[in-house]
Protein backbone atom coordinates (compact mmCIF):
# COMPACT_ATOMS: atom_id res chain seq x y z
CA UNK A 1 -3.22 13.84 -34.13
CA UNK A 2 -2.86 15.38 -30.35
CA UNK A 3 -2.80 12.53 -27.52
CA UNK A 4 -6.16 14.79 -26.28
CA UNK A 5 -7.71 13.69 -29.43
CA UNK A 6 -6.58 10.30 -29.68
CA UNK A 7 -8.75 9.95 -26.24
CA UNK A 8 -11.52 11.91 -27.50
CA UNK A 9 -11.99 9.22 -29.84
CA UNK A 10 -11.86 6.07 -27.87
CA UNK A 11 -14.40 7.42 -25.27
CA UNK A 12 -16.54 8.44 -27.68
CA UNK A 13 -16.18 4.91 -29.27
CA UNK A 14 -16.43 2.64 -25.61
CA UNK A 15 -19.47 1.36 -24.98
CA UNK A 16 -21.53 3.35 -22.20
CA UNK A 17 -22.78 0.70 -19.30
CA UNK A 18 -24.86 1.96 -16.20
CA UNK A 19 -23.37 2.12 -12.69
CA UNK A 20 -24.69 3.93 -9.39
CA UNK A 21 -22.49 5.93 -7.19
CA UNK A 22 -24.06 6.41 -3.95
CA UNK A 23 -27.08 5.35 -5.39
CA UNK A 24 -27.32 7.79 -8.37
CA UNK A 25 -26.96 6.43 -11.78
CA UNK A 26 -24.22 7.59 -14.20
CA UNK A 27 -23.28 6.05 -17.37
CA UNK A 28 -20.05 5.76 -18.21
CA UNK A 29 -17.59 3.68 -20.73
CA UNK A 30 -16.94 0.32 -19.57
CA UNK A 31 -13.73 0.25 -19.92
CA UNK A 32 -12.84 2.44 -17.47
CA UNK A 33 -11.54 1.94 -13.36
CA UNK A 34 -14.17 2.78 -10.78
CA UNK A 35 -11.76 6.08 -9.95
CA UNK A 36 -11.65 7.24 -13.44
CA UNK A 37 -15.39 6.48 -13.53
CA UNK A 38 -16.04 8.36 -10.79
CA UNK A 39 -14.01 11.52 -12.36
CA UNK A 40 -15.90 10.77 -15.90
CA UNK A 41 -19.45 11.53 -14.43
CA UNK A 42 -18.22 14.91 -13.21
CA UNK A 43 -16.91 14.14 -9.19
CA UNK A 44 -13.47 15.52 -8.54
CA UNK A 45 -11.54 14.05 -5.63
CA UNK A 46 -10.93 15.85 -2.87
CA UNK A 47 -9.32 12.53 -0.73
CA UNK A 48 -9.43 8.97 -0.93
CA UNK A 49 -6.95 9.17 -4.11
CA UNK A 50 -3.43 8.69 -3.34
CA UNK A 51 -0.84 6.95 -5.68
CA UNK A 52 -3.63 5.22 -8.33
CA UNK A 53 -1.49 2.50 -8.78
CA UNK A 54 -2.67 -0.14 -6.02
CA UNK A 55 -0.22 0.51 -3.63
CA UNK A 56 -1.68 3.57 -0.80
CA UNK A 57 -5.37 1.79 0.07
CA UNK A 58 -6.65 5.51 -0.25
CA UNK A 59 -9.51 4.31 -2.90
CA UNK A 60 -11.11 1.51 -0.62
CA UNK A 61 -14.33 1.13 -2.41
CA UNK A 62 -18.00 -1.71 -1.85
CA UNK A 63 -19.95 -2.88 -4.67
CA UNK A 64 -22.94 -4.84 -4.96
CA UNK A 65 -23.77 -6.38 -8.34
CA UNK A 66 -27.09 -6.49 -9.38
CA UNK A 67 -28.77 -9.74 -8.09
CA UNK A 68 -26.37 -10.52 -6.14
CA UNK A 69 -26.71 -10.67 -2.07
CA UNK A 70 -22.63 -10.66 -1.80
CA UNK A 71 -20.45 -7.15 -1.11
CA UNK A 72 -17.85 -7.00 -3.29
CA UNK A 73 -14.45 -4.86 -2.36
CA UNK A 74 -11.91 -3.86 -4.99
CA UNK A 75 -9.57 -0.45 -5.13
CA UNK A 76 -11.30 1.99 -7.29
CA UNK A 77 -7.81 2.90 -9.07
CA UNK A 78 -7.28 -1.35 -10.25
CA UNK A 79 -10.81 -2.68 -10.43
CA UNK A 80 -13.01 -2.02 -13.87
CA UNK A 81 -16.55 -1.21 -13.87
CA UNK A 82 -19.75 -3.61 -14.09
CA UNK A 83 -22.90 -3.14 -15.74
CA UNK A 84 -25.42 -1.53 -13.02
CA UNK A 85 -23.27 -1.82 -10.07
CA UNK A 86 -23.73 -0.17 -6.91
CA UNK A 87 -20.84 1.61 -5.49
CA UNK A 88 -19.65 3.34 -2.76
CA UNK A 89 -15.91 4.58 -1.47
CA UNK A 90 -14.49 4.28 1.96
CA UNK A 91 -11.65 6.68 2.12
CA UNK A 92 -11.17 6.54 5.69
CA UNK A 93 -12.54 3.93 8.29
CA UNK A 94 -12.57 5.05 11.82
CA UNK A 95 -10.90 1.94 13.51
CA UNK A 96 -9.21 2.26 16.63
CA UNK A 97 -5.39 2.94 16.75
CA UNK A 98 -3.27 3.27 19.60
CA UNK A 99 -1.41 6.01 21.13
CA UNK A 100 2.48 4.96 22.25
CA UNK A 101 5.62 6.09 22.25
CA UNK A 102 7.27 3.96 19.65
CA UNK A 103 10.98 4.93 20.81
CA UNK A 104 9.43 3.76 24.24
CA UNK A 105 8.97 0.17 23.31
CA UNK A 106 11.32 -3.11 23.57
CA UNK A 107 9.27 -5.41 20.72
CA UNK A 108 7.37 -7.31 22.83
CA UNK A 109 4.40 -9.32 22.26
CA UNK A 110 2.92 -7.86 25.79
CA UNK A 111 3.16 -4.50 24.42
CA UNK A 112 1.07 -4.88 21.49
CA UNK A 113 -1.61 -6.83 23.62
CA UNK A 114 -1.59 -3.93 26.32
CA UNK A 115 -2.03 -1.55 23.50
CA UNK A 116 -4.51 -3.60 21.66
CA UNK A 117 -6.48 -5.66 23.85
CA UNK A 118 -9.26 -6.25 21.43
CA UNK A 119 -6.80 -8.71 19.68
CA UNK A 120 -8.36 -11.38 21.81
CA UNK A 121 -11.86 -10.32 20.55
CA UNK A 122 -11.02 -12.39 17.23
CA UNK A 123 -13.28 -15.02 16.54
CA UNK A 124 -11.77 -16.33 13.92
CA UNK A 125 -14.52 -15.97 11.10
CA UNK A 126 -12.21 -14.99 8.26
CA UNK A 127 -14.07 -12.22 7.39
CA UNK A 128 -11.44 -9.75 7.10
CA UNK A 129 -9.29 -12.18 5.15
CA UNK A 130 -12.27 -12.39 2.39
CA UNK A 131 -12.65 -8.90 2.33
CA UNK A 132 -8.74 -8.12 1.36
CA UNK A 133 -8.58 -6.30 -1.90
CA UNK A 134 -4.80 -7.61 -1.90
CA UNK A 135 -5.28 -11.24 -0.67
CA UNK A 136 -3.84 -10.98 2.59
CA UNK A 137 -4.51 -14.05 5.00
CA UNK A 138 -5.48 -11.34 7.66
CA UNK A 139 -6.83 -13.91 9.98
CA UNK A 140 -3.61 -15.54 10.19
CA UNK A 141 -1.18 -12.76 11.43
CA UNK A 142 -3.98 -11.86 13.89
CA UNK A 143 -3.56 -15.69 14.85
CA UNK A 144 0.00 -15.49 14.82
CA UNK A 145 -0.14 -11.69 17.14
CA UNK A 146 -2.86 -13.70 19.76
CA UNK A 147 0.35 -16.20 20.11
CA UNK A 148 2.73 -13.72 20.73
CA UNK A 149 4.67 -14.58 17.29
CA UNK A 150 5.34 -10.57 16.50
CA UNK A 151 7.88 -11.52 13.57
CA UNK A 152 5.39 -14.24 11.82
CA UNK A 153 2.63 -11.58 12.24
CA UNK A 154 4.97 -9.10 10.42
CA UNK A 155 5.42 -11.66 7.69
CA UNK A 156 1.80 -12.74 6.53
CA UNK A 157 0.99 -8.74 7.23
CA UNK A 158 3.36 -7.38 4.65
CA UNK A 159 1.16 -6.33 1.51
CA UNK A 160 -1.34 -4.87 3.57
CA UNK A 161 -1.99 -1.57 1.85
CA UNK A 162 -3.86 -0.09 5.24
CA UNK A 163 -7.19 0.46 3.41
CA UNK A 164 -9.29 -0.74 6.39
CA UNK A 165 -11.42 -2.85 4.66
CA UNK A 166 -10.78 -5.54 7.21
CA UNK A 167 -11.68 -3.70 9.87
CA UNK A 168 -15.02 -2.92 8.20
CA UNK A 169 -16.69 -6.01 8.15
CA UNK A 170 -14.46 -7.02 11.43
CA UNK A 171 -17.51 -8.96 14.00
CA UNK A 172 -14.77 -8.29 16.97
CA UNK A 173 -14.06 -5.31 16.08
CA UNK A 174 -10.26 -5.20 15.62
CA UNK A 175 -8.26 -2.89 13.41
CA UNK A 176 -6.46 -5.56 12.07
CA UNK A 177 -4.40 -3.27 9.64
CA UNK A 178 -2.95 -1.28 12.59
CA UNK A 179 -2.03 -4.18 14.48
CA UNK A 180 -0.41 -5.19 11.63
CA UNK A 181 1.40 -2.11 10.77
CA UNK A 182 2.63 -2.51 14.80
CA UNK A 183 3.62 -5.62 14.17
CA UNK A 184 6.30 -4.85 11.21
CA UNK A 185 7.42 -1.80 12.82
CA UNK A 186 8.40 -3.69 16.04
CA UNK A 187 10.30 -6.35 13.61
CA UNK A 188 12.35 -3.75 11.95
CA UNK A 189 13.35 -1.99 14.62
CA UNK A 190 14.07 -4.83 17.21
CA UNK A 191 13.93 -8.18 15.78
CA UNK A 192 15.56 -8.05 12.68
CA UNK A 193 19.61 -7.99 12.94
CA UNK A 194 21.16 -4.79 12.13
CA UNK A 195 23.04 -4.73 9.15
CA UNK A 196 26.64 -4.37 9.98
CA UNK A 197 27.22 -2.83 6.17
CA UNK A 198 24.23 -0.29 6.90
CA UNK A 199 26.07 0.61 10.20
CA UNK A 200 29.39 1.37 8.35
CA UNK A 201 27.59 3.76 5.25
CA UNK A 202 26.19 5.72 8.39
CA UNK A 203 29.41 5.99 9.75
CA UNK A 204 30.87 7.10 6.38
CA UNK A 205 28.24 10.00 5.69
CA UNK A 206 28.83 11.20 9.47
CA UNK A 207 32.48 11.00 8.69
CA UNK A 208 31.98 13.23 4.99
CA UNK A 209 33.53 10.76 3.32
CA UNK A 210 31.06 11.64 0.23
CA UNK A 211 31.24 15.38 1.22
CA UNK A 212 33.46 16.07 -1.84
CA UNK A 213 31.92 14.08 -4.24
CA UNK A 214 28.33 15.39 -3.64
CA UNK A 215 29.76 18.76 -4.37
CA UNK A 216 31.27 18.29 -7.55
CA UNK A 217 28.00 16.68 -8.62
CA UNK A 218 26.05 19.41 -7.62
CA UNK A 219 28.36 21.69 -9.59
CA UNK A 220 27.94 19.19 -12.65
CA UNK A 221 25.33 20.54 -15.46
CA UNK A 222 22.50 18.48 -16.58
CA UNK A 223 23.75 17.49 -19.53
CA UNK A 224 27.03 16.14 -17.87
CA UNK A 225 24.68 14.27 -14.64
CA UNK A 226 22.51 12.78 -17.65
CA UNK A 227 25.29 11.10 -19.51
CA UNK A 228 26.97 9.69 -15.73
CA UNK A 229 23.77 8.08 -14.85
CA UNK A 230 23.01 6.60 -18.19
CA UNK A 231 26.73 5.45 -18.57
CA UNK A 232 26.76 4.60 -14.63
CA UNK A 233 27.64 0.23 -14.03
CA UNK A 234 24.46 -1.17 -13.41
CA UNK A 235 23.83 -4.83 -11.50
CA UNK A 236 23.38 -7.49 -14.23
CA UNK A 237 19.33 -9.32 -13.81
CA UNK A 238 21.18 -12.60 -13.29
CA UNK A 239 23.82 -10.98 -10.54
CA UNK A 240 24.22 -13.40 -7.27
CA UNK A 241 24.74 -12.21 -3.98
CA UNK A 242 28.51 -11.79 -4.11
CA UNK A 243 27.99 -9.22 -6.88
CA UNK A 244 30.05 -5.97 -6.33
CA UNK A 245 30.64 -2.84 -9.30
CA UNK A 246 34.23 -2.38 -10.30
CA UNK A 247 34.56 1.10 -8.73
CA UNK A 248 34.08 0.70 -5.11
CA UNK A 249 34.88 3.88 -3.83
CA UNK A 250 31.59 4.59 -2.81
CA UNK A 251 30.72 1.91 -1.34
């Protein structure tokens, strides 16, 4: 039996449920994402679809369940559909973001608050931490920006997915996910200590130290590059941090 048919059969068998995409109703099986849902009553995506595995914030998407007075928020590629909900996707949510020079900057906390003075519009209602489809305490590394703490900000900021969401139901109107995104740049490129090992491998590759060996392994056939990687030392699960593989000539 073809995989085509195998499917055939289980969407024939799932249960059909009602839900309303911008406020038409399509019925679809309920066992389905909101993104596949979407797809199964005939829409093709032309944008807000990116990786459909959680991770972009392309698929930003509002639901209301029936009854209910509360907006929900989910990411149409992870959440599954409800009997008669209402749903709508946000691909793209016009919130401001800042024009600088990023080479320009020395990671200072006066630089993001010249850039994004609407920091200080925060009134701390916790609205944009509610509305996080990935749990992020967003109010918190907006606190932690408004006291000048760029590498804490950085920290509590790290799962955002940059879906917008918080700046969507934002009553200062910040876009927290850009500040955000500011925030972790700055840390990586000024705060956090350079890696002295990183700084030698860079030194290496200028040097051609690999040259030679990147050659001979684009000379290899497939069959041969195949059997290296699968035979290639791998780090154990339980490896500490002075792990190091036996051939080091690479390194």
């Amino acid at each position: 039996m073809s995989t085509e048919t195998k499917e055939l059969e289980v969407n024939t068998a799932a249960k059909l449920i009602p839900i309303y995409i911008m406020g038409k109703q399509y019925m679809v099986p309920d066992s389905l994402t909101i993104m596949k849902a979407i797809e199964y009553a005939g829409y093709k995506y032309i944008r807000g679809c990116g990786c459909r595995g959680g991770v972009c914030g392309a698929c930003a998407t509002v639901y209301r369940k029936p009854g209910e007075y509360k907006i929900r928020v989910g990411l149409a590629c992870q959440t599954v559909v409800e009997p008669e909900m209402y749903l709508t996707q946000m691909p793209f949510y016009p919130a401001n973001r800042a024009t600088y020079d990023f080479a320009a900057l020395e990671g200072k906390s006066e630089e993001v608050f010249a850039l994004y003075p609407e920091l200080f519009r925060c009134v701390a209602c916790n609205a944009c931490t509610k509305v996080c489809p990935m749990d992020v305490q967003v109010m918190d590394y907006i606190a932690a920006m408004k006291r000048g703490d760029i590498a804490e900000a950085a920290r509590i900021s790290f799962d955002c997915i940059q879906c917008g969401l918080c700046a969507s139901r934002c009553m200062g109107e910040l876009p927290q996910y850009h500040i955000g995104q500011l925030a972790r740049r700055l840390k990586g490129a000024y705060l956090t200590p350079k890696a002295e090992h990183l700084k030698t491998m860079v030194a290496n590759i200028e040097a051609g130290r690999f040259a030679k060996a990147l050659e001979e392994l684009k000379a290899t056939d497939g069959e041969a590059l195949r059997n290296l990687y699968t035979g290639r030392e791998m780090e154990p699960a339980t490896a500490g941090e002075d792990w190091a593989p036996k051939d080091s000539q690479f390194l």
